[in-house]
PDB file of N, CA and C in Angstrom:
ATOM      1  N   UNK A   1      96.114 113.591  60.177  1.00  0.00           N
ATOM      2  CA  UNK A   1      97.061 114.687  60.116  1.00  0.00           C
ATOM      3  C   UNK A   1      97.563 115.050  61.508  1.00  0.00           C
ATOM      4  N   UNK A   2      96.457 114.961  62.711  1.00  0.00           N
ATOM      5  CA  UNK A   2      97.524 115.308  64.232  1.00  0.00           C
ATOM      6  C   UNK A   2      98.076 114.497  64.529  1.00  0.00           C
ATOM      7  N   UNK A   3      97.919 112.935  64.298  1.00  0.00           N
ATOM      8  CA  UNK A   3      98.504 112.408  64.470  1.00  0.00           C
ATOM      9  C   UNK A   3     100.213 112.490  64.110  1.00  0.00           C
ATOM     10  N   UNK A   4     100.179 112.802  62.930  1.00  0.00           N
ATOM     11  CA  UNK A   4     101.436 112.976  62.040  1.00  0.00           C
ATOM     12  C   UNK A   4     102.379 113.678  62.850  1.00  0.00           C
ATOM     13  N   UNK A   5     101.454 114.984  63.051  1.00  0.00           N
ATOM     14  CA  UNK A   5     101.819 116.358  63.780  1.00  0.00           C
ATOM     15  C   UNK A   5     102.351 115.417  65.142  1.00  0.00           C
ATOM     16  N   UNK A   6     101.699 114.849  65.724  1.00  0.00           N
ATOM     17  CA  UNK A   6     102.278 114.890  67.186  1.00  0.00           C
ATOM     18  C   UNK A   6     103.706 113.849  67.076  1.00  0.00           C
ATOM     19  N   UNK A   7     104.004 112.951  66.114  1.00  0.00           N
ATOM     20  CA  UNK A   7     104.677 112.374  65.761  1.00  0.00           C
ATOM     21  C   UNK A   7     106.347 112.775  65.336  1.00  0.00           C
ATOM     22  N   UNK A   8     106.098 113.840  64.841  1.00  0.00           N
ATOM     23  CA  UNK A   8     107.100 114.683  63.864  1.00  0.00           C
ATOM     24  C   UNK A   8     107.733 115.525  65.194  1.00  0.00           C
ATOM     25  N   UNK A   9     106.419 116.082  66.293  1.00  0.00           N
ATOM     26  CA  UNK A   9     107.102 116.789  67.991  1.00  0.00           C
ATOM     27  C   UNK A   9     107.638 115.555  68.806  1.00  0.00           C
ATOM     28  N   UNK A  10     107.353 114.291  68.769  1.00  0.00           N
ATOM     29  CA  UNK A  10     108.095 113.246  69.672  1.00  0.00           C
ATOM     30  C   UNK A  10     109.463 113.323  69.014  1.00  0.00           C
ATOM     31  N   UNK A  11     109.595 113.315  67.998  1.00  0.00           N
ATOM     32  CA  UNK A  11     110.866 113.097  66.916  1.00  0.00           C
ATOM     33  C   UNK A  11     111.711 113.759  67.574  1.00  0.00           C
ATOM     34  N   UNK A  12     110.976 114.893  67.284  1.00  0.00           N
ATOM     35  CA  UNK A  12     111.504 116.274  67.393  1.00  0.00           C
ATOM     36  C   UNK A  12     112.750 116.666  68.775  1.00  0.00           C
ATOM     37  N   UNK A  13     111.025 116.245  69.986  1.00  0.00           N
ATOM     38  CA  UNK A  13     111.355 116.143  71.105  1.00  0.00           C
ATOM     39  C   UNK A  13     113.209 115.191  71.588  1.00  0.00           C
ATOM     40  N   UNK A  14     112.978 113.678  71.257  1.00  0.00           N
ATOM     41  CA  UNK A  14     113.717 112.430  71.099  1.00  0.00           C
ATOM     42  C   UNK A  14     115.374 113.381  70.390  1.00  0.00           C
ATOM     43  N   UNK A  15     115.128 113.856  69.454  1.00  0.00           N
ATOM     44  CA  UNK A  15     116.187 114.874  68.774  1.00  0.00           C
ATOM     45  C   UNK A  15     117.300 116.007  69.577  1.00  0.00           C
ATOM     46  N   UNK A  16     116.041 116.018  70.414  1.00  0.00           N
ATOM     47  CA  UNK A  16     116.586 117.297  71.486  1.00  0.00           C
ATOM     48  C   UNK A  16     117.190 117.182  72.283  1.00  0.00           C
ATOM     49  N   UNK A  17     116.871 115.767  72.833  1.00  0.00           N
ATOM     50  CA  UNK A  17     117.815 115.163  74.197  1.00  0.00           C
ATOM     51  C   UNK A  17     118.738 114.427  73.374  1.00  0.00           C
ATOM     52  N   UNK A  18     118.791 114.239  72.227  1.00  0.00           N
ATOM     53  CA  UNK A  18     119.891 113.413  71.675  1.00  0.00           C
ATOM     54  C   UNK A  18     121.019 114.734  71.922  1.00  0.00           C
ATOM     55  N   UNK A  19     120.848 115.869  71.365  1.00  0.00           N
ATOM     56  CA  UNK A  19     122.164 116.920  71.251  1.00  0.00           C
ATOM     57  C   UNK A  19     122.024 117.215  72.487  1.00  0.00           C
ATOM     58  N   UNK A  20     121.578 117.684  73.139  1.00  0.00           N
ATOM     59  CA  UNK A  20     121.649 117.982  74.904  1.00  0.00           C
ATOM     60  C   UNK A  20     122.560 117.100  75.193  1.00  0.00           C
ATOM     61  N   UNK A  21     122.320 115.263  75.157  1.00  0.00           N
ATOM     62  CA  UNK A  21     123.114 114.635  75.889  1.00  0.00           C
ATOM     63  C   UNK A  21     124.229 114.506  75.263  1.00  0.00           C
ATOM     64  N   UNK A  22     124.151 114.519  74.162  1.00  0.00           N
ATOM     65  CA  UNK A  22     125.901 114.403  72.917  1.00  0.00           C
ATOM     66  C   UNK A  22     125.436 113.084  72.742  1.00  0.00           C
ATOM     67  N   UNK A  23     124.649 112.395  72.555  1.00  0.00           N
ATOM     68  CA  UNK A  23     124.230 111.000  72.919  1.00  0.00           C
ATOM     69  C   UNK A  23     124.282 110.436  71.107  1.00  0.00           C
ATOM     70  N   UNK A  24     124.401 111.805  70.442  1.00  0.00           N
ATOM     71  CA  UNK A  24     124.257 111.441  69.047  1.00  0.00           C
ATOM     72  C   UNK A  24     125.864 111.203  68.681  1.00  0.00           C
ATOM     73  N   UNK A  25     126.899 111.123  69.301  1.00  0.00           N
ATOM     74  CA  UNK A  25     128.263 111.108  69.189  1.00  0.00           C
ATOM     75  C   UNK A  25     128.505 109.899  69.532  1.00  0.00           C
ATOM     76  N   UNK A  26     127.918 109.553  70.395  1.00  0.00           N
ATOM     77  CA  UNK A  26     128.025 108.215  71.076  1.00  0.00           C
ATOM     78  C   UNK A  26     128.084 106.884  69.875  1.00  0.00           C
ATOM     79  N   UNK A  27     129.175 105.809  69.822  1.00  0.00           N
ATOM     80  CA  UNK A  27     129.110 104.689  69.586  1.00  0.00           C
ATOM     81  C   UNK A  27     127.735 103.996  69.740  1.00  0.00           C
ATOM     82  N   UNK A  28     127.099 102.761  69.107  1.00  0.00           N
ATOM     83  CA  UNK A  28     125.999 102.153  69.690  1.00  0.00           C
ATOM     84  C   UNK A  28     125.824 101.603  70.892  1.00  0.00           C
ATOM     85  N   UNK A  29     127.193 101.173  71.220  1.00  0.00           N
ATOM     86  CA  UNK A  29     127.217 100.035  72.134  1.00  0.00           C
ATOM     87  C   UNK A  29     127.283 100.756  74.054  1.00  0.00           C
ATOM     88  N   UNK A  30     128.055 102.421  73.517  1.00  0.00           N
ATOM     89  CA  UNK A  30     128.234 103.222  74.355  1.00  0.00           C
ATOM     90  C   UNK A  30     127.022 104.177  74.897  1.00  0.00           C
ATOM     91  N   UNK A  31     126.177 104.267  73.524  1.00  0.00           N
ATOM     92  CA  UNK A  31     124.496 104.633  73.683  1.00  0.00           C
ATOM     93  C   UNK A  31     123.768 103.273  74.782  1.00  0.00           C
ATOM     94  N   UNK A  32     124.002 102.502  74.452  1.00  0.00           N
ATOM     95  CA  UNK A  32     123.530 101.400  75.540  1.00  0.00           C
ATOM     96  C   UNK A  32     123.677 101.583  76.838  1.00  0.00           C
ATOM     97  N   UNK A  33     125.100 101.377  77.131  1.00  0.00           N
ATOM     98  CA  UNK A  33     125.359 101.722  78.476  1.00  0.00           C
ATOM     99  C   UNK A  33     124.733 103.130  78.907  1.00  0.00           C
ATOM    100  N   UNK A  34     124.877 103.870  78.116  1.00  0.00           N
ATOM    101  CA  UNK A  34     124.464 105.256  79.036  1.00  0.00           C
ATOM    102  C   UNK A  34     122.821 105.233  78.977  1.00  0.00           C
ATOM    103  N   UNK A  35     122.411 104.532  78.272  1.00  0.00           N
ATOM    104  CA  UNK A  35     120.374 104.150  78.357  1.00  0.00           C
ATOM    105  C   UNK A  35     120.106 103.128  79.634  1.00  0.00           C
ATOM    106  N   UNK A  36     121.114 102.760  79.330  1.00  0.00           N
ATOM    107  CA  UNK A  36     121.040 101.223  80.502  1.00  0.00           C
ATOM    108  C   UNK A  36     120.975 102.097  82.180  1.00  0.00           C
ATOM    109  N   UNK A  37     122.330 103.349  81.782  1.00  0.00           N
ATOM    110  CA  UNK A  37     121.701 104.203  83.061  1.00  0.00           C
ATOM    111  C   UNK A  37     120.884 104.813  83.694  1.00  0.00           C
ATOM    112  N   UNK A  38     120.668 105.732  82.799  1.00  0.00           N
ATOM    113  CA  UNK A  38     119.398 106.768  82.880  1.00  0.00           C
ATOM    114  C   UNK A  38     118.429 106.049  82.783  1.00  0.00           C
ATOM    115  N   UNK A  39     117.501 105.672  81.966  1.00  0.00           N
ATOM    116  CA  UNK A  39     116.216 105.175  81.974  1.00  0.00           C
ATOM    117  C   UNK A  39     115.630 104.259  83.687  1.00  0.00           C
ATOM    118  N   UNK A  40     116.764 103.760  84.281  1.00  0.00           N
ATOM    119  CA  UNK A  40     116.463 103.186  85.585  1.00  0.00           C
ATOM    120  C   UNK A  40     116.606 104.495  86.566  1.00  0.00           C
ATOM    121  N   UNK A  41     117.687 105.660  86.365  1.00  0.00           N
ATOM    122  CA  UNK A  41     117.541 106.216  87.663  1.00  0.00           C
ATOM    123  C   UNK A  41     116.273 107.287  87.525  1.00  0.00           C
ATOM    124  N   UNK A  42     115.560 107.523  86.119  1.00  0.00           N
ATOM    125  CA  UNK A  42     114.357 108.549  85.663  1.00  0.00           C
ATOM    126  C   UNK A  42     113.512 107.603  86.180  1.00  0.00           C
ATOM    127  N   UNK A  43     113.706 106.460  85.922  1.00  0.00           N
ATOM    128  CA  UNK A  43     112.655 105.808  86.844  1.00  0.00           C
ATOM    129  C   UNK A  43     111.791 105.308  87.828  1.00  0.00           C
ATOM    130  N   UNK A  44     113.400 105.530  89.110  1.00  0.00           N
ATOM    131  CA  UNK A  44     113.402 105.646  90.521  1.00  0.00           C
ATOM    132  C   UNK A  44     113.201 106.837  90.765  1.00  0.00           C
ATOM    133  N   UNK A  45     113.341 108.477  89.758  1.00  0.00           N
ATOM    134  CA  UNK A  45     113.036 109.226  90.625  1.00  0.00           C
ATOM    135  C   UNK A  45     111.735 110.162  90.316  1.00  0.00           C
ATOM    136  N   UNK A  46     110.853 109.216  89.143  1.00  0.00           N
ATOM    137  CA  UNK A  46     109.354 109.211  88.844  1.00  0.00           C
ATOM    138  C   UNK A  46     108.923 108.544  90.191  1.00  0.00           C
ATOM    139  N   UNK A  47     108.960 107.191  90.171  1.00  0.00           N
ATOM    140  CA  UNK A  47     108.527 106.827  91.453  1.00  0.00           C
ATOM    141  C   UNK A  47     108.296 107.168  92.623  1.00  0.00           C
ATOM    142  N   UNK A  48     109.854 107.474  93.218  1.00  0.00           N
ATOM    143  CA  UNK A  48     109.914 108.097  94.810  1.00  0.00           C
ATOM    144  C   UNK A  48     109.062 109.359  94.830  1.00  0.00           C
ATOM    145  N   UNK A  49     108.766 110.410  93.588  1.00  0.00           N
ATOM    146  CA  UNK A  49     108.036 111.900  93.248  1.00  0.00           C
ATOM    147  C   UNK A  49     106.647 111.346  93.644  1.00  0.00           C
ATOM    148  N   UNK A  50     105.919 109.987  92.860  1.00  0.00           N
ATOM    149  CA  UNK A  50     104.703 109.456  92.959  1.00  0.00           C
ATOM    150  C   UNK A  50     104.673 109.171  94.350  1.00  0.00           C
ATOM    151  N   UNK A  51     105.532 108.724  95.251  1.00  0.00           N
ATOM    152  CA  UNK A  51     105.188 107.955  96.741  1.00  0.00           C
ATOM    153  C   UNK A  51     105.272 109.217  97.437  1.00  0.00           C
ATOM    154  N   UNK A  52     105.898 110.424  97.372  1.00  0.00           N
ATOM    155  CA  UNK A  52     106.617 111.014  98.069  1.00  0.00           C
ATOM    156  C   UNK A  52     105.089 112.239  98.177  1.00  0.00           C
ATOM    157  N   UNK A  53     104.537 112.243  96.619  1.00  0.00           N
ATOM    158  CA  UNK A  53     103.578 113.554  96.612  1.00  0.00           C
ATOM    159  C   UNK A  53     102.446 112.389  97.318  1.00  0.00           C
ATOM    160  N   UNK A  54     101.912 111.545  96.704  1.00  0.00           N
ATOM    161  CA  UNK A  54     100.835 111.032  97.712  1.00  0.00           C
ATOM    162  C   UNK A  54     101.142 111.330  99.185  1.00  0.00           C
ATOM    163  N   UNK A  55     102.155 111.015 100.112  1.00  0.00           N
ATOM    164  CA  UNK A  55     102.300 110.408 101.417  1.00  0.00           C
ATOM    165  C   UNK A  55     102.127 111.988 101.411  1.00  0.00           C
ATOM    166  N   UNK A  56     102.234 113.005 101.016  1.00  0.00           N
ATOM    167  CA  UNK A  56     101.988 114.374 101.488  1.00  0.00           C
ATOM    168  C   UNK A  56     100.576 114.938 101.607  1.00  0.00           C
ATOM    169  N   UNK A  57     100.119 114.192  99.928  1.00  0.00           N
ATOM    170  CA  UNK A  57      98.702 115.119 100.280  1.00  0.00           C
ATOM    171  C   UNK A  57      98.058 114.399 101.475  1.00  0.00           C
ATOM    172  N   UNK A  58      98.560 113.252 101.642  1.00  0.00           N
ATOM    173  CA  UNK A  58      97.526 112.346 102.852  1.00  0.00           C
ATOM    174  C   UNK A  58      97.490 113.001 103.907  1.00  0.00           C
ATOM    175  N   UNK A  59      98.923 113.327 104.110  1.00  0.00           N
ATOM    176  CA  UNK A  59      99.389 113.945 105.385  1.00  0.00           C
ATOM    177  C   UNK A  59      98.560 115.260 105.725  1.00  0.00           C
ATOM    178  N   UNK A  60      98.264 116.356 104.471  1.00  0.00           N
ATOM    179  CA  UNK A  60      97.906 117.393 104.400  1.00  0.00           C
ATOM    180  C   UNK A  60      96.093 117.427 104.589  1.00  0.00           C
ATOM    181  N   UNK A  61      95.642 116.312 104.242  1.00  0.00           N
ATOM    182  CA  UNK A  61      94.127 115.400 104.238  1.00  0.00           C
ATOM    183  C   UNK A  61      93.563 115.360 105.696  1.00  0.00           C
ATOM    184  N   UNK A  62      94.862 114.633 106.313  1.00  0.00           N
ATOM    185  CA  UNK A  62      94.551 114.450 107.397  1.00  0.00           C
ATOM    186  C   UNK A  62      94.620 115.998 108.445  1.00  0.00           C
ATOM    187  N   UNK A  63      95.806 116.201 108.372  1.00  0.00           N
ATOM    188  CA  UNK A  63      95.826 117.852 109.487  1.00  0.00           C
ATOM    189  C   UNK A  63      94.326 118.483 109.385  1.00  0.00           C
ATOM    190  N   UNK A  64      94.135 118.884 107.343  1.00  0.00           N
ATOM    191  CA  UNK A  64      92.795 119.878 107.484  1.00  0.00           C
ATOM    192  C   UNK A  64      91.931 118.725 108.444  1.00  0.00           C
ATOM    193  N   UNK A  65      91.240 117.667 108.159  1.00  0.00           N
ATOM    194  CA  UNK A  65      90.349 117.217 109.128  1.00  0.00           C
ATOM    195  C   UNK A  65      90.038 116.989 110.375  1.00  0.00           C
ATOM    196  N   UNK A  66      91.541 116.974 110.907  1.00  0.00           N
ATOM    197  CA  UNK A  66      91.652 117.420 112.064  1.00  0.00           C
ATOM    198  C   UNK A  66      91.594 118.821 112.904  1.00  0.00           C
ATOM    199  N   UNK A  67      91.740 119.800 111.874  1.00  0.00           N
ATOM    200  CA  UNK A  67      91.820 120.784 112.436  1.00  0.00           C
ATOM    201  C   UNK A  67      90.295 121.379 112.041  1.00  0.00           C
ATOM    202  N   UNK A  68      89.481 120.984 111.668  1.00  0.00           N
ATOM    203  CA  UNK A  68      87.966 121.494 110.971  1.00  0.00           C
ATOM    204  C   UNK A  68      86.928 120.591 111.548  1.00  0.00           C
ATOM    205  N   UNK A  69      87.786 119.672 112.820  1.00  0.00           N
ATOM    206  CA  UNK A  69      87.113 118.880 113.390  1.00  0.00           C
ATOM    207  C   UNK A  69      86.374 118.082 112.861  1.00  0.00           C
ATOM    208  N   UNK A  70      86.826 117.219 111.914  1.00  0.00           N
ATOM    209  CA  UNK A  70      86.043 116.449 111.108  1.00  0.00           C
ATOM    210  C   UNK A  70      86.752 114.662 111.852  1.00  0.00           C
ATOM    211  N   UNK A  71      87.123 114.249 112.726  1.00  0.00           N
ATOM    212  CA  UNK A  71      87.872 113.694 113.140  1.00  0.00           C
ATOM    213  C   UNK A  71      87.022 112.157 113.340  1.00  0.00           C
ATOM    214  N   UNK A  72      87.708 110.983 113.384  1.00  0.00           N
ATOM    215  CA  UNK A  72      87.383 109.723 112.768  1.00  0.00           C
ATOM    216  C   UNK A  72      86.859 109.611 114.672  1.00  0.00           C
ATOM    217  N   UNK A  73      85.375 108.658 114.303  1.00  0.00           N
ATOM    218  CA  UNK A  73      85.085 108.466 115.897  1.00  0.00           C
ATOM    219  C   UNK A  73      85.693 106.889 116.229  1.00  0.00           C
ATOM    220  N   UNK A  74      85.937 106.973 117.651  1.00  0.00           N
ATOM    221  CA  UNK A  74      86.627 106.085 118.006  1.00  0.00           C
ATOM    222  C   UNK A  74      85.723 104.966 118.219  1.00  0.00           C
ATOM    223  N   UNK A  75      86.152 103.723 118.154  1.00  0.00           N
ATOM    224  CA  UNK A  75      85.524 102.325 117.545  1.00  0.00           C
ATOM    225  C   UNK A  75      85.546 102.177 119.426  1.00  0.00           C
ATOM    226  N   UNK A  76      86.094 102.607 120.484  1.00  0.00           N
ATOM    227  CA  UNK A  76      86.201 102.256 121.784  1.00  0.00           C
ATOM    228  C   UNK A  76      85.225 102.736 122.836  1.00  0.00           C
ATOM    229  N   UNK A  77      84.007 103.819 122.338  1.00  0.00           N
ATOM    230  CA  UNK A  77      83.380 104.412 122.865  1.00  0.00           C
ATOM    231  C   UNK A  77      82.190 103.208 122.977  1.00  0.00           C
TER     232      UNK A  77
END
């Protein structure tokens, strides 16, 4: 039965961006092209969000340890 349930909210969901985008007006062939768009640039800008929040917390990783003096000893000593 949740299963069902969560099934019937993807629908649901899938439904929602159809009238948001007018995408339900759309020809088939014209639904293509405009999937052919979006789905690559949601994709590049999942990605760059994933590279962009890592390279921060690192960044943010590193300052606290530096500043709490937790600092990497040097291999030259």
């Amino acid at each position: 039965m949740d299963i069902k349930r969560a099934m019937t909210y993807l629908y649901w969901l899938y439904y929602q961006y159809k009238l948001i985008t007018c995408s339900e007006l759309l020809v088939p062939c014209e639904k293509l092209i405009l999937y052919t768009v979006v789905i690559p640039i949601l994709a590049m800008i999942v990605y760059m969000v994933y590279i962009f929040i890592t390279m921060q917390i690192n960044l943010v990783f590193q300052i606290f340890l530096h500043v709490f003096g937790n600092q990497p000893v040097s291999i030259m000593t």
